[in-house]
PDB file of N, CA and C in Angstrom:
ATOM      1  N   UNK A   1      16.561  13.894  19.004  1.00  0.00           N
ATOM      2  CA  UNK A   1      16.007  13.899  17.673  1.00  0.00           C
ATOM      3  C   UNK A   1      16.924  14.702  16.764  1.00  0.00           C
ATOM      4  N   UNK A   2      17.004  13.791  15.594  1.00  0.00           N
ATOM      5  CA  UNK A   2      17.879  14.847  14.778  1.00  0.00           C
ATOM      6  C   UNK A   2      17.517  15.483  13.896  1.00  0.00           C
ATOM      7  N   UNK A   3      18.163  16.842  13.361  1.00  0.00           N
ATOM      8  CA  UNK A   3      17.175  18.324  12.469  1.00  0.00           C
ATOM      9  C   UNK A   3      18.031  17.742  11.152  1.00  0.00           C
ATOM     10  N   UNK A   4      17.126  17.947  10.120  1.00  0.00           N
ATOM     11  CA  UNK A   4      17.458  17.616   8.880  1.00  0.00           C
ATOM     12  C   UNK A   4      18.275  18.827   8.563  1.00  0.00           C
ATOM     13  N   UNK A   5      19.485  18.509   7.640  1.00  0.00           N
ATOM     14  CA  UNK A   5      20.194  19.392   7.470  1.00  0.00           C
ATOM     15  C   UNK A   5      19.550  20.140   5.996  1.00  0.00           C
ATOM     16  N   UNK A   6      18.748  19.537   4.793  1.00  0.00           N
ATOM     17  CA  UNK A   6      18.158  20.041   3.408  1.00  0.00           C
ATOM     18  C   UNK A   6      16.909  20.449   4.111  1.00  0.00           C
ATOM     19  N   UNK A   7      16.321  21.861   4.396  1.00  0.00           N
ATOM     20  CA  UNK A   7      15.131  22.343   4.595  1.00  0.00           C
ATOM     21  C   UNK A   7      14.399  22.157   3.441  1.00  0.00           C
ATOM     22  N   UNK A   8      15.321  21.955   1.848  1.00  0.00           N
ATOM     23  CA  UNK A   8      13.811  21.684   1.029  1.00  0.00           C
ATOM     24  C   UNK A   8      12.965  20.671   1.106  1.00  0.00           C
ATOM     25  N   UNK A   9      13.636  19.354   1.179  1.00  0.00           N
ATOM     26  CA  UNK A   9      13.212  18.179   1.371  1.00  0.00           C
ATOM     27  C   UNK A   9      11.837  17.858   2.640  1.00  0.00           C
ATOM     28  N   UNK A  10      11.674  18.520   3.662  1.00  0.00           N
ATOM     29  CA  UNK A  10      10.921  18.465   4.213  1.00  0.00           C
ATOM     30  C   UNK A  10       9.635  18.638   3.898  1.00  0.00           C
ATOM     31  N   UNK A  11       8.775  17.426   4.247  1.00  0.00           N
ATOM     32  CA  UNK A  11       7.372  17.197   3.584  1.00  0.00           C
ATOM     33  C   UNK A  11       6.508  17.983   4.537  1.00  0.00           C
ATOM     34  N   UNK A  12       5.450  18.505   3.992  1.00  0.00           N
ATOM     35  CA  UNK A  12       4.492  19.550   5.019  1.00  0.00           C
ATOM     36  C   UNK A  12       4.266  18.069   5.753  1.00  0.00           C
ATOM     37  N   UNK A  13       3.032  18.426   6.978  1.00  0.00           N
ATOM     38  CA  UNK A  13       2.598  18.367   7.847  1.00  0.00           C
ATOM     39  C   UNK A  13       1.648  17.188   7.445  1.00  0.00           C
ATOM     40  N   UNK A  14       0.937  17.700   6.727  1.00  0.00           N
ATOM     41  CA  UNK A  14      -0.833  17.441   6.087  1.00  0.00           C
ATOM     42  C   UNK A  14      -0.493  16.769   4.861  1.00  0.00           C
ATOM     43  N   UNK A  15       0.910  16.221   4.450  1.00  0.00           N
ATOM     44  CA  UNK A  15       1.081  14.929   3.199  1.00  0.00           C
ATOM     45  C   UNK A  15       1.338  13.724   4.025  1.00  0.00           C
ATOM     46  N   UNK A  16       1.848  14.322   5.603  1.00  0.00           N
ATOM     47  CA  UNK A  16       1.996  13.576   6.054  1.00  0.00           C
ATOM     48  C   UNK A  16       0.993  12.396   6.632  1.00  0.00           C
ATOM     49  N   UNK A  17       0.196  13.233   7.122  1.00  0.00           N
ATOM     50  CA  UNK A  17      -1.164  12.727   8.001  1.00  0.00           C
ATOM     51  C   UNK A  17      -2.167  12.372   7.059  1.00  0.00           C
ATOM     52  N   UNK A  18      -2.092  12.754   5.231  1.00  0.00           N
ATOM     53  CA  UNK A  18      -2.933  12.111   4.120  1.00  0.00           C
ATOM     54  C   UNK A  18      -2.628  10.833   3.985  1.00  0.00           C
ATOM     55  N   UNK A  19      -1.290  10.478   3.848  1.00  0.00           N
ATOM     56  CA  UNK A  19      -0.258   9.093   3.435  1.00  0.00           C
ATOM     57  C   UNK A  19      -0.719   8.474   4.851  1.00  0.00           C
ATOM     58  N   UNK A  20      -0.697   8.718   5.845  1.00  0.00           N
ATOM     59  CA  UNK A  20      -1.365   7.793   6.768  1.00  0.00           C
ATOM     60  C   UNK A  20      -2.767   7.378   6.713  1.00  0.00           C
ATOM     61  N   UNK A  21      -3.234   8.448   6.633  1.00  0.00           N
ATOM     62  CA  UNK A  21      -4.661   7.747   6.978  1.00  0.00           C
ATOM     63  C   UNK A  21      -4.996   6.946   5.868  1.00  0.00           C
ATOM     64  N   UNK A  22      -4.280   7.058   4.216  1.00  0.00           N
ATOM     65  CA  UNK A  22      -4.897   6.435   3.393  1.00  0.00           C
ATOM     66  C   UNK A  22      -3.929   5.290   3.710  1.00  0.00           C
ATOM     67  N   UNK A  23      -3.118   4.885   4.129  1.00  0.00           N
ATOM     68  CA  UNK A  23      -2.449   3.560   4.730  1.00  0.00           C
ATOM     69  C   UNK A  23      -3.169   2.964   5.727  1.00  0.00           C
ATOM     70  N   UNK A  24      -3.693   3.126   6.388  1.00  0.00           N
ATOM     71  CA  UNK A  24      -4.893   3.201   7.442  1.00  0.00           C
ATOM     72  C   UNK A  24      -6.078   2.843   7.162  1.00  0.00           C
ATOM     73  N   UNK A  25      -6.683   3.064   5.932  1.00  0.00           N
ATOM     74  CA  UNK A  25      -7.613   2.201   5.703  1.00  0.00           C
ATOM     75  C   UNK A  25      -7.444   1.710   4.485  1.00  0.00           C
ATOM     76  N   UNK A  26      -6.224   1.570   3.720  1.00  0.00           N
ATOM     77  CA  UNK A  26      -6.033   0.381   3.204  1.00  0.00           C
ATOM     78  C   UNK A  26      -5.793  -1.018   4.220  1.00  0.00           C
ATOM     79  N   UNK A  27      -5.768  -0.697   5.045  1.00  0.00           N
ATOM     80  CA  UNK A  27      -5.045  -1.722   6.354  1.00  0.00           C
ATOM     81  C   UNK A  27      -6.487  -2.479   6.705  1.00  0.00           C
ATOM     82  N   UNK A  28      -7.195  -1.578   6.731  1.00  0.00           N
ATOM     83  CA  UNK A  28      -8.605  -1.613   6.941  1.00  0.00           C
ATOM     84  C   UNK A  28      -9.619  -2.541   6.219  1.00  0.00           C
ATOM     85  N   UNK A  29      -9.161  -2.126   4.969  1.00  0.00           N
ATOM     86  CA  UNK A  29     -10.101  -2.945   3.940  1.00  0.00           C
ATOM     87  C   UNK A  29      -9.524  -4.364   3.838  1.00  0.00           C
ATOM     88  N   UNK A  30      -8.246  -4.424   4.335  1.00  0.00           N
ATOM     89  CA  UNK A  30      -7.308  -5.565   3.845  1.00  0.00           C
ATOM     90  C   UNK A  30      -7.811  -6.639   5.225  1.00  0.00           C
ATOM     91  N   UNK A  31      -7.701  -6.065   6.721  1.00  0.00           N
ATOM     92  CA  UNK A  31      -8.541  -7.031   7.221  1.00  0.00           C
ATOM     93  C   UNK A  31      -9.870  -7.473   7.118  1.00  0.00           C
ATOM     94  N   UNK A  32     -10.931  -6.809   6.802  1.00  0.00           N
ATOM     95  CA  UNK A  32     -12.204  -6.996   6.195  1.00  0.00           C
ATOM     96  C   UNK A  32     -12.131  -7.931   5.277  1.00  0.00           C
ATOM     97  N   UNK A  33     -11.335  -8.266   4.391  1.00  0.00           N
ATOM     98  CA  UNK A  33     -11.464  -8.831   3.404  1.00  0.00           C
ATOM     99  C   UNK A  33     -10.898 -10.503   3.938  1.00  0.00           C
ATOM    100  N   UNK A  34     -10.020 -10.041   4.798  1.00  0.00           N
ATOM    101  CA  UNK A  34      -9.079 -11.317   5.163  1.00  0.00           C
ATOM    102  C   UNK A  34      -9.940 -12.102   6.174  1.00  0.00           C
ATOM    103  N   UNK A  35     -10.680 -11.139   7.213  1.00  0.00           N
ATOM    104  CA  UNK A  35     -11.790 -11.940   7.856  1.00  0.00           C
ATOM    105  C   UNK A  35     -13.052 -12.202   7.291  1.00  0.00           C
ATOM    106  N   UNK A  36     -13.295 -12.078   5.941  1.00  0.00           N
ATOM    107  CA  UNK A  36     -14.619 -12.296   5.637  1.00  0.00           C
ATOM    108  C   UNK A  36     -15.616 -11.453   6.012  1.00  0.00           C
ATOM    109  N   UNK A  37     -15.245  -9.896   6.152  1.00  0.00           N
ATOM    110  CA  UNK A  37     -16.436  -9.218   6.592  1.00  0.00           C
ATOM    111  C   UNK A  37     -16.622  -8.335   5.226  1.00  0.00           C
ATOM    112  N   UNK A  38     -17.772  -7.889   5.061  1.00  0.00           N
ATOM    113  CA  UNK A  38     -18.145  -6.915   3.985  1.00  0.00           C
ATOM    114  C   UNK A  38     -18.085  -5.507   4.723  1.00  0.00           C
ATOM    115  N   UNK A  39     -17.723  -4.655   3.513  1.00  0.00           N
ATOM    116  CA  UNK A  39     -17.737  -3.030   3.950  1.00  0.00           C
ATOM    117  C   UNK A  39     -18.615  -2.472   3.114  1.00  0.00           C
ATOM    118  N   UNK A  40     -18.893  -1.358   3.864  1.00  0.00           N
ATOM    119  CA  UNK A  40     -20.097  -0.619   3.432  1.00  0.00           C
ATOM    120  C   UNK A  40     -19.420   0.911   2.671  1.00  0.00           C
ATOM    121  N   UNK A  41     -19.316   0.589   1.307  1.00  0.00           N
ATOM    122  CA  UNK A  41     -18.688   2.058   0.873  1.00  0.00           C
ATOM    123  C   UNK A  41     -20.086   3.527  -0.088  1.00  0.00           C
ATOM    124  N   UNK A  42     -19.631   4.200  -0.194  1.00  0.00           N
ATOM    125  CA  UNK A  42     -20.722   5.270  -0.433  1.00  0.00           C
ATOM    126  C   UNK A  42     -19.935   5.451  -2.269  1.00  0.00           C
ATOM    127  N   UNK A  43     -21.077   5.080  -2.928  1.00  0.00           N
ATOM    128  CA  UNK A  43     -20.727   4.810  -5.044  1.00  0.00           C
ATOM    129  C   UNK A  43     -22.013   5.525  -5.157  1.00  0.00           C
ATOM    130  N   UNK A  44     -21.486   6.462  -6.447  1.00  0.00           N
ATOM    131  CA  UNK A  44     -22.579   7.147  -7.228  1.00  0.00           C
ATOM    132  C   UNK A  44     -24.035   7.705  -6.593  1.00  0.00           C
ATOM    133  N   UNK A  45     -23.716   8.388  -5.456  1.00  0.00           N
ATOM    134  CA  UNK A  45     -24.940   8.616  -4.425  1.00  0.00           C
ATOM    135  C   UNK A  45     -25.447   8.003  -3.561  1.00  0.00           C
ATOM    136  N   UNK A  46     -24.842   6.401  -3.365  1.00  0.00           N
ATOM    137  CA  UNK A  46     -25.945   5.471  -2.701  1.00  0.00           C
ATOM    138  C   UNK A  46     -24.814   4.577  -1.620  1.00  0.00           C
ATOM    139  N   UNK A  47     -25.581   4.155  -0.813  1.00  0.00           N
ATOM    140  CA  UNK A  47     -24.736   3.427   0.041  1.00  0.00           C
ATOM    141  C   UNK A  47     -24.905   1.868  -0.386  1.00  0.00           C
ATOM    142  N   UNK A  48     -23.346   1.521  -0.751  1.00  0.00           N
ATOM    143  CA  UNK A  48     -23.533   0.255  -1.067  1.00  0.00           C
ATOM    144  C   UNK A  48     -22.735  -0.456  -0.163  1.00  0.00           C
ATOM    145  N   UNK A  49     -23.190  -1.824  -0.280  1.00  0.00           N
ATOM    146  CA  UNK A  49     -22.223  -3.113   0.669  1.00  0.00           C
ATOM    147  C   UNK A  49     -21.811  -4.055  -0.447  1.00  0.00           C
ATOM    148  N   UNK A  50     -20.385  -4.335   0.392  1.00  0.00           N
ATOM    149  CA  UNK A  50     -19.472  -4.849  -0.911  1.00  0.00           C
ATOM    150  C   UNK A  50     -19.174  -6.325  -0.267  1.00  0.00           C
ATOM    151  N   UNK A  51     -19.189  -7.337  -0.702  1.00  0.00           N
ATOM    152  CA  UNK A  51     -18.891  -8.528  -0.013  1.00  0.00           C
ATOM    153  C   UNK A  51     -17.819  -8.711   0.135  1.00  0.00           C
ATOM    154  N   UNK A  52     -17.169  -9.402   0.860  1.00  0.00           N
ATOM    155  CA  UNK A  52     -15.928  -9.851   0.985  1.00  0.00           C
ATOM    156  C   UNK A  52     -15.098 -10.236   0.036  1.00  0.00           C
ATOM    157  N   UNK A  53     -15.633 -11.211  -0.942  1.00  0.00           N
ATOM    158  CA  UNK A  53     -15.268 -11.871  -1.938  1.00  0.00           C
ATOM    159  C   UNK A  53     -15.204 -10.893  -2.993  1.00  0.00           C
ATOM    160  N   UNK A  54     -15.546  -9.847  -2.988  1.00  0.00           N
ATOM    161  CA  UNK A  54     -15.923  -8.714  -3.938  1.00  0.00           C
ATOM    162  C   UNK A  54     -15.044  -7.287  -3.976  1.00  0.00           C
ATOM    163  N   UNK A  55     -14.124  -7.250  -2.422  1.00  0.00           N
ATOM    164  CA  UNK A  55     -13.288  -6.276  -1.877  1.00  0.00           C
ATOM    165  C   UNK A  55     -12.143  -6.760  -2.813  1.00  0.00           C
ATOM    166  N   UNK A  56     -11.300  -5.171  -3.536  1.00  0.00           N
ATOM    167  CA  UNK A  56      -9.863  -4.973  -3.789  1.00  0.00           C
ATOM    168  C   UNK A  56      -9.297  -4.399  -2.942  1.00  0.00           C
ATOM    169  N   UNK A  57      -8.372  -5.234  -3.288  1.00  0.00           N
ATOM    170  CA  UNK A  57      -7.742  -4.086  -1.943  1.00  0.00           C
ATOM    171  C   UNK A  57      -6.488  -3.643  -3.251  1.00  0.00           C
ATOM    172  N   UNK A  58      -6.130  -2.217  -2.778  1.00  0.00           N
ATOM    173  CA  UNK A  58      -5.052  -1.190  -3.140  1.00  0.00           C
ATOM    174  C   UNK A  58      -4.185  -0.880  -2.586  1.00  0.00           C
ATOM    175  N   UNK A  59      -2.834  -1.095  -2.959  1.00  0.00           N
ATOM    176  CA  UNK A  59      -1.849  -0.379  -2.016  1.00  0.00           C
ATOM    177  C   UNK A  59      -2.153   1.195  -1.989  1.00  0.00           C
ATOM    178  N   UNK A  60      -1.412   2.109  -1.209  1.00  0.00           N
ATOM    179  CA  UNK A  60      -1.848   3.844  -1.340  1.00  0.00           C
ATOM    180  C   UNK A  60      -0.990   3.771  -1.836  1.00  0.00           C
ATOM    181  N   UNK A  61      -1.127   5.279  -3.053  1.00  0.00           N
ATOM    182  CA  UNK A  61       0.491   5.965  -3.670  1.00  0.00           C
ATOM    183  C   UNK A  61       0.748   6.699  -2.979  1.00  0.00           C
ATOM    184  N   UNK A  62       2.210   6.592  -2.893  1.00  0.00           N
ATOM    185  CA  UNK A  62       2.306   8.063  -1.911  1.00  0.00           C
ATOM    186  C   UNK A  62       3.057   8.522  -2.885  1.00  0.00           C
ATOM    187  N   UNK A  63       2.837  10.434  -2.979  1.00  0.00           N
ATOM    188  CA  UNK A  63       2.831  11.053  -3.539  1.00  0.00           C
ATOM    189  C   UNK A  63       3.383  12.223  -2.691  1.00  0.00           C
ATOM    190  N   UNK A  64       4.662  12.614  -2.835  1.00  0.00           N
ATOM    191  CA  UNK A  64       5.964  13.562  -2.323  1.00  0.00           C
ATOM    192  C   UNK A  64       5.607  14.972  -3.322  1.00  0.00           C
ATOM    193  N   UNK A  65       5.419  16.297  -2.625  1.00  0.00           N
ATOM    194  CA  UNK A  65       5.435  16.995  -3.555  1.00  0.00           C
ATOM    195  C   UNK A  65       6.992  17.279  -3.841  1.00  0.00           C
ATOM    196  N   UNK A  66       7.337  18.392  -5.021  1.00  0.00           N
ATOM    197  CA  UNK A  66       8.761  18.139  -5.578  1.00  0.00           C
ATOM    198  C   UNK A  66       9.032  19.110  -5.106  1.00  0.00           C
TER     199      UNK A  66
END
């Protein structure tokens, strides 16, 4: 494995494992949608179900601190 030679450039730990998981269930919503299943998301206090036909899907931003 090779050590980065710019120590600033190195992204913590925990931007790392945020940018995944929100890639992760964008991945998520994107098969739901592609198989026709509805997801169940939590809006304005209440648990709602979203139809298939009704799912956006979002790419994630990823967001590097400077």
């Amino acid at each position: 494995m090779k050590k980065r030679k710019n120590k600033s450039f190195e992204i913590p730990l925990e931007v790392l494992a945020e940018e995944a998981l929100k890639k992760a269930v964008a991945k998520a919503i994107a098969d739901h949608k592609r198989a026709g299943d509805s997801i169940v998301i939590w809006k304005d206090g209440k648990v709602v179900r979203v139809p298939a036909d009704q799912i956006v899907v979002r790419e994630p931003e990823t967001k590097y601190p400077k």
